[in-house]
PDB file of N, CA and C in Angstrom:
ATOM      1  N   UNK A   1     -25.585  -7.948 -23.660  1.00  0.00           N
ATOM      2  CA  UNK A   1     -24.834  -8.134 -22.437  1.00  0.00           C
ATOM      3  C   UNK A   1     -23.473  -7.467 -22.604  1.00  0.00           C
ATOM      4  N   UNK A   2     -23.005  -6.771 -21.535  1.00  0.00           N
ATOM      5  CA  UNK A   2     -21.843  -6.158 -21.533  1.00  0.00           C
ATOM      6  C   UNK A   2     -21.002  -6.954 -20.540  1.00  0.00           C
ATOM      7  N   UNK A   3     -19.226  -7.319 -21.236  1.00  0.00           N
ATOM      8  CA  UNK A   3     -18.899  -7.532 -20.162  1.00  0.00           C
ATOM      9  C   UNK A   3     -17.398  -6.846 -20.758  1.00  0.00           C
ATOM     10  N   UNK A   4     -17.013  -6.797 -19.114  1.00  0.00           N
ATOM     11  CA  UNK A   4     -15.805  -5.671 -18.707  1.00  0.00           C
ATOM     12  C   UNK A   4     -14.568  -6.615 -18.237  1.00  0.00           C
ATOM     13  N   UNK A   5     -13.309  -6.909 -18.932  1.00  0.00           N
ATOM     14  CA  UNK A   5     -12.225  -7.923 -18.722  1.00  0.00           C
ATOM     15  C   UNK A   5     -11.203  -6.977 -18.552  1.00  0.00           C
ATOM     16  N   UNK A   6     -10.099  -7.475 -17.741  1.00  0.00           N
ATOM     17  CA  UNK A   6      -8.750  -7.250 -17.787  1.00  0.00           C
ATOM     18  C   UNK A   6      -7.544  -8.212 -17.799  1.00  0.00           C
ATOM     19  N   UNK A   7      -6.435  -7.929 -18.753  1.00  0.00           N
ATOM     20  CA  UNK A   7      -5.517  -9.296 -18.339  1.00  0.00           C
ATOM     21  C   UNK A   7      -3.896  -8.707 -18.168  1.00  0.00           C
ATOM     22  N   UNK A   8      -3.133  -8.757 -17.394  1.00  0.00           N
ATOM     23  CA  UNK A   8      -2.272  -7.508 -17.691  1.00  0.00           C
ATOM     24  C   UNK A   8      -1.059  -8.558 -16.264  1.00  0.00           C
ATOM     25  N   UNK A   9       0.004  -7.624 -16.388  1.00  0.00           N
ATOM     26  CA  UNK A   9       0.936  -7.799 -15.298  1.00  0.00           C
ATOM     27  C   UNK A   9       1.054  -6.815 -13.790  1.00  0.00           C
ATOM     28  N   UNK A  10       1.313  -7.024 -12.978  1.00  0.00           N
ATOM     29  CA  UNK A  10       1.325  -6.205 -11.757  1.00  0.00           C
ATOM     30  C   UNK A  10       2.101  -6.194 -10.938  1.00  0.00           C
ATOM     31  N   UNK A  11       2.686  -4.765 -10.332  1.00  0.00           N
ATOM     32  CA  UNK A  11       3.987  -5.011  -9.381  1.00  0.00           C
ATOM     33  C   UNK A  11       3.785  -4.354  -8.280  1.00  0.00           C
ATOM     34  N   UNK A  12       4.153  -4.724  -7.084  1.00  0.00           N
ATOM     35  CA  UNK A  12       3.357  -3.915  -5.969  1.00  0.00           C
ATOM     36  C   UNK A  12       5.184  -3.611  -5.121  1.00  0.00           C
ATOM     37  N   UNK A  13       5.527  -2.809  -4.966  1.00  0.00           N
ATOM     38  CA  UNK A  13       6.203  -2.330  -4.202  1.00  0.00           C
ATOM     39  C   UNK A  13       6.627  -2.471  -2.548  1.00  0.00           C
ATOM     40  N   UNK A  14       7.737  -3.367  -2.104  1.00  0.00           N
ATOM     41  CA  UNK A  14       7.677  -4.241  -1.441  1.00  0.00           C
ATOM     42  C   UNK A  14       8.635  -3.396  -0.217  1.00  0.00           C
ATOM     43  N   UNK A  15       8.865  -2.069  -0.543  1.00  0.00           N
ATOM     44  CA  UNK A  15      10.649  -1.465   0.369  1.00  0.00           C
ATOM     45  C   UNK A  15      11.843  -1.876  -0.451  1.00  0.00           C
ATOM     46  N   UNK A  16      12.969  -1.222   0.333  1.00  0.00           N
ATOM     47  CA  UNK A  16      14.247  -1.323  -0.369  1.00  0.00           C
ATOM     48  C   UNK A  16      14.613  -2.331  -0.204  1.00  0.00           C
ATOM     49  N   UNK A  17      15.499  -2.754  -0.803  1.00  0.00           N
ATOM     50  CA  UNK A  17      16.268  -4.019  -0.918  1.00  0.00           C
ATOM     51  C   UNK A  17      17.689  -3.822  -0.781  1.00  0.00           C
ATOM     52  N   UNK A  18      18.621  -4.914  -0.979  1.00  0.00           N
ATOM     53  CA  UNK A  18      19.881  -4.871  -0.657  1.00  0.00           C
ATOM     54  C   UNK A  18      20.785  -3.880  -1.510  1.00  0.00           C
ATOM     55  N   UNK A  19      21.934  -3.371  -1.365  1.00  0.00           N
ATOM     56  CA  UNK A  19      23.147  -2.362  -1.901  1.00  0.00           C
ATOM     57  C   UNK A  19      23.874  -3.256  -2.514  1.00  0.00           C
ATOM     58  N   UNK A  20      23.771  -3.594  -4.366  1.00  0.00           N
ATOM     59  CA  UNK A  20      24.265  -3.915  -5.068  1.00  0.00           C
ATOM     60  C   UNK A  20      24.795  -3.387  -6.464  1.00  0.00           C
ATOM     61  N   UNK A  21      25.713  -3.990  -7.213  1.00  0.00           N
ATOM     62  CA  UNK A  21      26.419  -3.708  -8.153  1.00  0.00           C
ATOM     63  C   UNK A  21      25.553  -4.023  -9.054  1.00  0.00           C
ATOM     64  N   UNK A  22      24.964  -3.437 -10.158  1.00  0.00           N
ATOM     65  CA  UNK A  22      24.174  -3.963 -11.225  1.00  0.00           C
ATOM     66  C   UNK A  22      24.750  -4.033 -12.472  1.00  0.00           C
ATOM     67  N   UNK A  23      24.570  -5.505 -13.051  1.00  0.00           N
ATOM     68  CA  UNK A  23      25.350  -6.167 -13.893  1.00  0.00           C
ATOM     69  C   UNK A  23      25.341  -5.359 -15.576  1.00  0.00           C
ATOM     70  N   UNK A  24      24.149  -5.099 -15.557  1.00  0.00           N
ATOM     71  CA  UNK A  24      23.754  -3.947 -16.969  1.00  0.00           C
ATOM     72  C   UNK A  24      24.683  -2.807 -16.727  1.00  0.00           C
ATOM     73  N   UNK A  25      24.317  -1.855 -15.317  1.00  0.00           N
ATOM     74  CA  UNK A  25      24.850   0.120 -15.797  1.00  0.00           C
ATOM     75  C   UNK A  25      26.080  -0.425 -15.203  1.00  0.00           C
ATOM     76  N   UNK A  26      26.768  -1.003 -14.363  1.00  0.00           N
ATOM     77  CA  UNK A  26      27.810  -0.957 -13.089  1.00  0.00           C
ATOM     78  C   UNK A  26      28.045  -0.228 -12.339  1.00  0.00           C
ATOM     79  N   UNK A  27      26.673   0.687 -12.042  1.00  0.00           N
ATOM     80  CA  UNK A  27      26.314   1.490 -10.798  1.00  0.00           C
ATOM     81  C   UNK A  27      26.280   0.785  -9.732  1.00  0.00           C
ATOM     82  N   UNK A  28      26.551   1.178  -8.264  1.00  0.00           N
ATOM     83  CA  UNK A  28      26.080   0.456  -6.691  1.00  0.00           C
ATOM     84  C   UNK A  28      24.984   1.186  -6.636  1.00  0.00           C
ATOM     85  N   UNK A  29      24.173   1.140  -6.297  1.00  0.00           N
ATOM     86  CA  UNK A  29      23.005   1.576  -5.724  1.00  0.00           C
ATOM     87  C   UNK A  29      21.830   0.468  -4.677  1.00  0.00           C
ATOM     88  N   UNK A  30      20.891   0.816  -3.868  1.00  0.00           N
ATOM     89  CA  UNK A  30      20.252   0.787  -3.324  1.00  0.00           C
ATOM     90  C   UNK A  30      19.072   0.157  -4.518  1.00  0.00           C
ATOM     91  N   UNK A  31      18.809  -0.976  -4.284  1.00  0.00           N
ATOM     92  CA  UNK A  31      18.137  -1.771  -5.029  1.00  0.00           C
ATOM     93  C   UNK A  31      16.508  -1.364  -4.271  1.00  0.00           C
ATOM     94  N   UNK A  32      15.389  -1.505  -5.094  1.00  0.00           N
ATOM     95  CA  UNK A  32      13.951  -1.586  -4.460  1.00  0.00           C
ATOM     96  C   UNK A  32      13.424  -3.249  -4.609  1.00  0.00           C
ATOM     97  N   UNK A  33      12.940  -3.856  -3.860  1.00  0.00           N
ATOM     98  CA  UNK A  33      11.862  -5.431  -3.500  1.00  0.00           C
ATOM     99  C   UNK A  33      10.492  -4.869  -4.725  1.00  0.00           C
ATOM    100  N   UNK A  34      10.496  -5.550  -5.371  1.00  0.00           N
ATOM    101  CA  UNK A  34       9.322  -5.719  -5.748  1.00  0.00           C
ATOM    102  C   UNK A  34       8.899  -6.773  -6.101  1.00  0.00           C
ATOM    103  N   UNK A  35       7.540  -6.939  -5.913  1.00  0.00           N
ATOM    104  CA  UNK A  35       6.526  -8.652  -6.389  1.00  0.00           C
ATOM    105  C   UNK A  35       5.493  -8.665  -7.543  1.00  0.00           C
ATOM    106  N   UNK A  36       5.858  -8.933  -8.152  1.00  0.00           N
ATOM    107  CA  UNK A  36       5.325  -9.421  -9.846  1.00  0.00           C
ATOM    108  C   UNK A  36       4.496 -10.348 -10.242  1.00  0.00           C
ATOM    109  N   UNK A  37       2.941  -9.755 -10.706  1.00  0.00           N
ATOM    110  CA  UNK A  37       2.455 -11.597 -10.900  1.00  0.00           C
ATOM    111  C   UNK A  37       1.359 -10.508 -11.919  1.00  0.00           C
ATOM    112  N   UNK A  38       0.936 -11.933 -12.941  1.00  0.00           N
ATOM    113  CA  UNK A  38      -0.169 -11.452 -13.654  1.00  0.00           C
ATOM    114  C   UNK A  38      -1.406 -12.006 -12.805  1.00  0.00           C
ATOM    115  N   UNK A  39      -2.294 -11.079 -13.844  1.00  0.00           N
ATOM    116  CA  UNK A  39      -3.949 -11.158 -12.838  1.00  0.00           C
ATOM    117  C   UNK A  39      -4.601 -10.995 -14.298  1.00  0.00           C
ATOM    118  N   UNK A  40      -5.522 -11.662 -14.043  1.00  0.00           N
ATOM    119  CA  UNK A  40      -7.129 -11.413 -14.589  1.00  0.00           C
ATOM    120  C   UNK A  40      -7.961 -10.851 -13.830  1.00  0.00           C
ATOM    121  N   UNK A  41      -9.001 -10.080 -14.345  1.00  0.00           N
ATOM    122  CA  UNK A  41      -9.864  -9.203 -13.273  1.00  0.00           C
ATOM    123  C   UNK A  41     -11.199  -8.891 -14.354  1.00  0.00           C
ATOM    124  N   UNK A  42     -12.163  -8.895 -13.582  1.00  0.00           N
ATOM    125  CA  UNK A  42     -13.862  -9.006 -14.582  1.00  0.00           C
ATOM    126  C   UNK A  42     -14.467  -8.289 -13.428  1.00  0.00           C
ATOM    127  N   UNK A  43     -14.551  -6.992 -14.299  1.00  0.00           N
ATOM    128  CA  UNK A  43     -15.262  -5.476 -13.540  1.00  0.00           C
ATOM    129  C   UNK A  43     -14.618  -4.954 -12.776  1.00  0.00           C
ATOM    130  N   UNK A  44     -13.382  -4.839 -13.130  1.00  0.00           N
ATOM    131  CA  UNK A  44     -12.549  -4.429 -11.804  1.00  0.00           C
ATOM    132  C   UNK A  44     -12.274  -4.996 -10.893  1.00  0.00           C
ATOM    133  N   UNK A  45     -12.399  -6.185 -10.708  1.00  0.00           N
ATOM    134  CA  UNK A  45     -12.114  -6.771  -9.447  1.00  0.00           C
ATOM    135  C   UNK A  45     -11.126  -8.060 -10.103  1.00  0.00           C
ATOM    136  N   UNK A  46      -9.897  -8.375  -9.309  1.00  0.00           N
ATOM    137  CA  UNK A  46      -9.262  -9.160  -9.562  1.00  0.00           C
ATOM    138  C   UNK A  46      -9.590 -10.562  -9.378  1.00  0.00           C
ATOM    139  N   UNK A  47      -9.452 -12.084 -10.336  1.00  0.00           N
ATOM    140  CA  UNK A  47     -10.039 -12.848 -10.125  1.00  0.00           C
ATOM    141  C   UNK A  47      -9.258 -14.036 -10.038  1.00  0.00           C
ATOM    142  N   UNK A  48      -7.861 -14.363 -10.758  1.00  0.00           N
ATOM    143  CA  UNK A  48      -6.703 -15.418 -10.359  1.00  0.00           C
ATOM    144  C   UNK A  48      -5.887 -14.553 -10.586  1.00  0.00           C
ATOM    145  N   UNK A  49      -4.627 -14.815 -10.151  1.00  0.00           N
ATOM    146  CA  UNK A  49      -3.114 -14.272  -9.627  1.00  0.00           C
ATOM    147  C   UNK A  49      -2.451 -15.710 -10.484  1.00  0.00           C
ATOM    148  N   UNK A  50      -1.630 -15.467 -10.597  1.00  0.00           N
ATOM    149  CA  UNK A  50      -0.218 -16.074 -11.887  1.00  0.00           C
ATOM    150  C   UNK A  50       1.049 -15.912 -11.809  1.00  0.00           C
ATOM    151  N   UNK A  51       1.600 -16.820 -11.835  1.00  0.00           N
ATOM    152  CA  UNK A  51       3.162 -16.771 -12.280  1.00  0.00           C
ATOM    153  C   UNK A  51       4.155 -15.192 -11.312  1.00  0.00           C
ATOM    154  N   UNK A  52       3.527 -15.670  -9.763  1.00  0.00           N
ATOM    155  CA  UNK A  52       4.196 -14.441  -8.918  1.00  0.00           C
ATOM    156  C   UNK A  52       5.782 -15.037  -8.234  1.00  0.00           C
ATOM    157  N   UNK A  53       6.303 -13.704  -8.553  1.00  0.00           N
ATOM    158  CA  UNK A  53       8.185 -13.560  -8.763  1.00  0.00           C
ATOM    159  C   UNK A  53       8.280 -12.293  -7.851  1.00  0.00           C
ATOM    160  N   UNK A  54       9.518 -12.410  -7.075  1.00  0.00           N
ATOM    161  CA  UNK A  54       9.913 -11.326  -6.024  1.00  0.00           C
ATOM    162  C   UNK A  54      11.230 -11.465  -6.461  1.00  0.00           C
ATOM    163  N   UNK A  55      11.243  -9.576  -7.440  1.00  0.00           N
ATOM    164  CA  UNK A  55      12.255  -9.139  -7.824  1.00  0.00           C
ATOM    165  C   UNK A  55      12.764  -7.931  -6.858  1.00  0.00           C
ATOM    166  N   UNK A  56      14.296  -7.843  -6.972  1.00  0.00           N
ATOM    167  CA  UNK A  56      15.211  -6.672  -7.109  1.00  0.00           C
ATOM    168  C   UNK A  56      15.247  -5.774  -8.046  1.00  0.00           C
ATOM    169  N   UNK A  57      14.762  -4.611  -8.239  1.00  0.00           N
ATOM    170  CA  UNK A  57      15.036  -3.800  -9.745  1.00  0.00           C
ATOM    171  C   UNK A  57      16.160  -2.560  -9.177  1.00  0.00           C
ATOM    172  N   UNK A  58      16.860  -2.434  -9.889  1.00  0.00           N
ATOM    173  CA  UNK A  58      18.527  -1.410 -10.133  1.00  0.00           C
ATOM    174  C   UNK A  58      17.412  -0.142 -10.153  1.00  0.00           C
ATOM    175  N   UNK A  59      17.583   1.088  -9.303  1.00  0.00           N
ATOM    176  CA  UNK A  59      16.941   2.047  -9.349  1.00  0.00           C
ATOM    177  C   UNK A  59      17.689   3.269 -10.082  1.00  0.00           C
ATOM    178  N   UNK A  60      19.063   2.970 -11.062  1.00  0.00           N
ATOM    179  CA  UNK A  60      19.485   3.380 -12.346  1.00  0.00           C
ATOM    180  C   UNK A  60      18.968   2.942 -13.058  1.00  0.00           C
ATOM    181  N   UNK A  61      18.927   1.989 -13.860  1.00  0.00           N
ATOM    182  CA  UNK A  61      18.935   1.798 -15.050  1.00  0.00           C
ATOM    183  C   UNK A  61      17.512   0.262 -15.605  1.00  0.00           C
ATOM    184  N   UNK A  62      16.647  -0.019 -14.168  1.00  0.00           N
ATOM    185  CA  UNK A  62      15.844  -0.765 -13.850  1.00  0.00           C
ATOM    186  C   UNK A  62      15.702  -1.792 -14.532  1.00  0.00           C
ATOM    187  N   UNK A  63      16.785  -2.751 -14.104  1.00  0.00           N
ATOM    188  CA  UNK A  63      17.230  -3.881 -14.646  1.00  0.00           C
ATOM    189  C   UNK A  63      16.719  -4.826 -13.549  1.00  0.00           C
ATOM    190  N   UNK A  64      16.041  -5.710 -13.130  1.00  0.00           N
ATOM    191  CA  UNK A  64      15.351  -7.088 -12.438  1.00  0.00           C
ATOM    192  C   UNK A  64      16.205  -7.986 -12.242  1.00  0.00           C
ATOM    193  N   UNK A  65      16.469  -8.770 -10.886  1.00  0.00           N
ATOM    194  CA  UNK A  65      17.002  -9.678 -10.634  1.00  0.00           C
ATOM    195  C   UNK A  65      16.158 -10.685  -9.779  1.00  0.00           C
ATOM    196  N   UNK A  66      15.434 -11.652  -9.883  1.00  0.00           N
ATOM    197  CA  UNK A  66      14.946 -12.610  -9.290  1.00  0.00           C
ATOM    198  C   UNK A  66      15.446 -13.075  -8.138  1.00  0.00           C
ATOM    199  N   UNK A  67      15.344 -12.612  -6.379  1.00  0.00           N
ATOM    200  CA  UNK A  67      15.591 -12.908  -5.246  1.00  0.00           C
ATOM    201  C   UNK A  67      15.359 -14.671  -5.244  1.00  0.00           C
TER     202      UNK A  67
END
């Protein structure tokens, strides 16, 4: 019997987000929304979703801030 698993993290790209100062580079920039969650998936197909977080990431220096 063959079987085919995956277990991994995932971020799906949500649009821009708000014009902030980022605490790491101290660039302003134009922040991107993104949503974060791990998955399990058996044959390619995804099967539970986990621990999902809707971040801000600094599009310098891509540092995450939890909205």
């Amino acid at each position: 019997m063959f079987l085919l698993f995956g277990f991994g993290t995932r971020q799906r790209h949500l649009g821009p987000g708000a014009v902030r100062t980022c605490p790491r580079c101290s660039n302003t920039t134009q922040w991107a929304r993104v949503r974060q969650f791990r998955q399990f998936s058996l044959f390619f197909v995804p099967v539970a979703r986990w621990r999902r977080q809707t971040l801000e990431v600094c599009g310098v220096c891509g540092t995450a801030v939890e909205v």
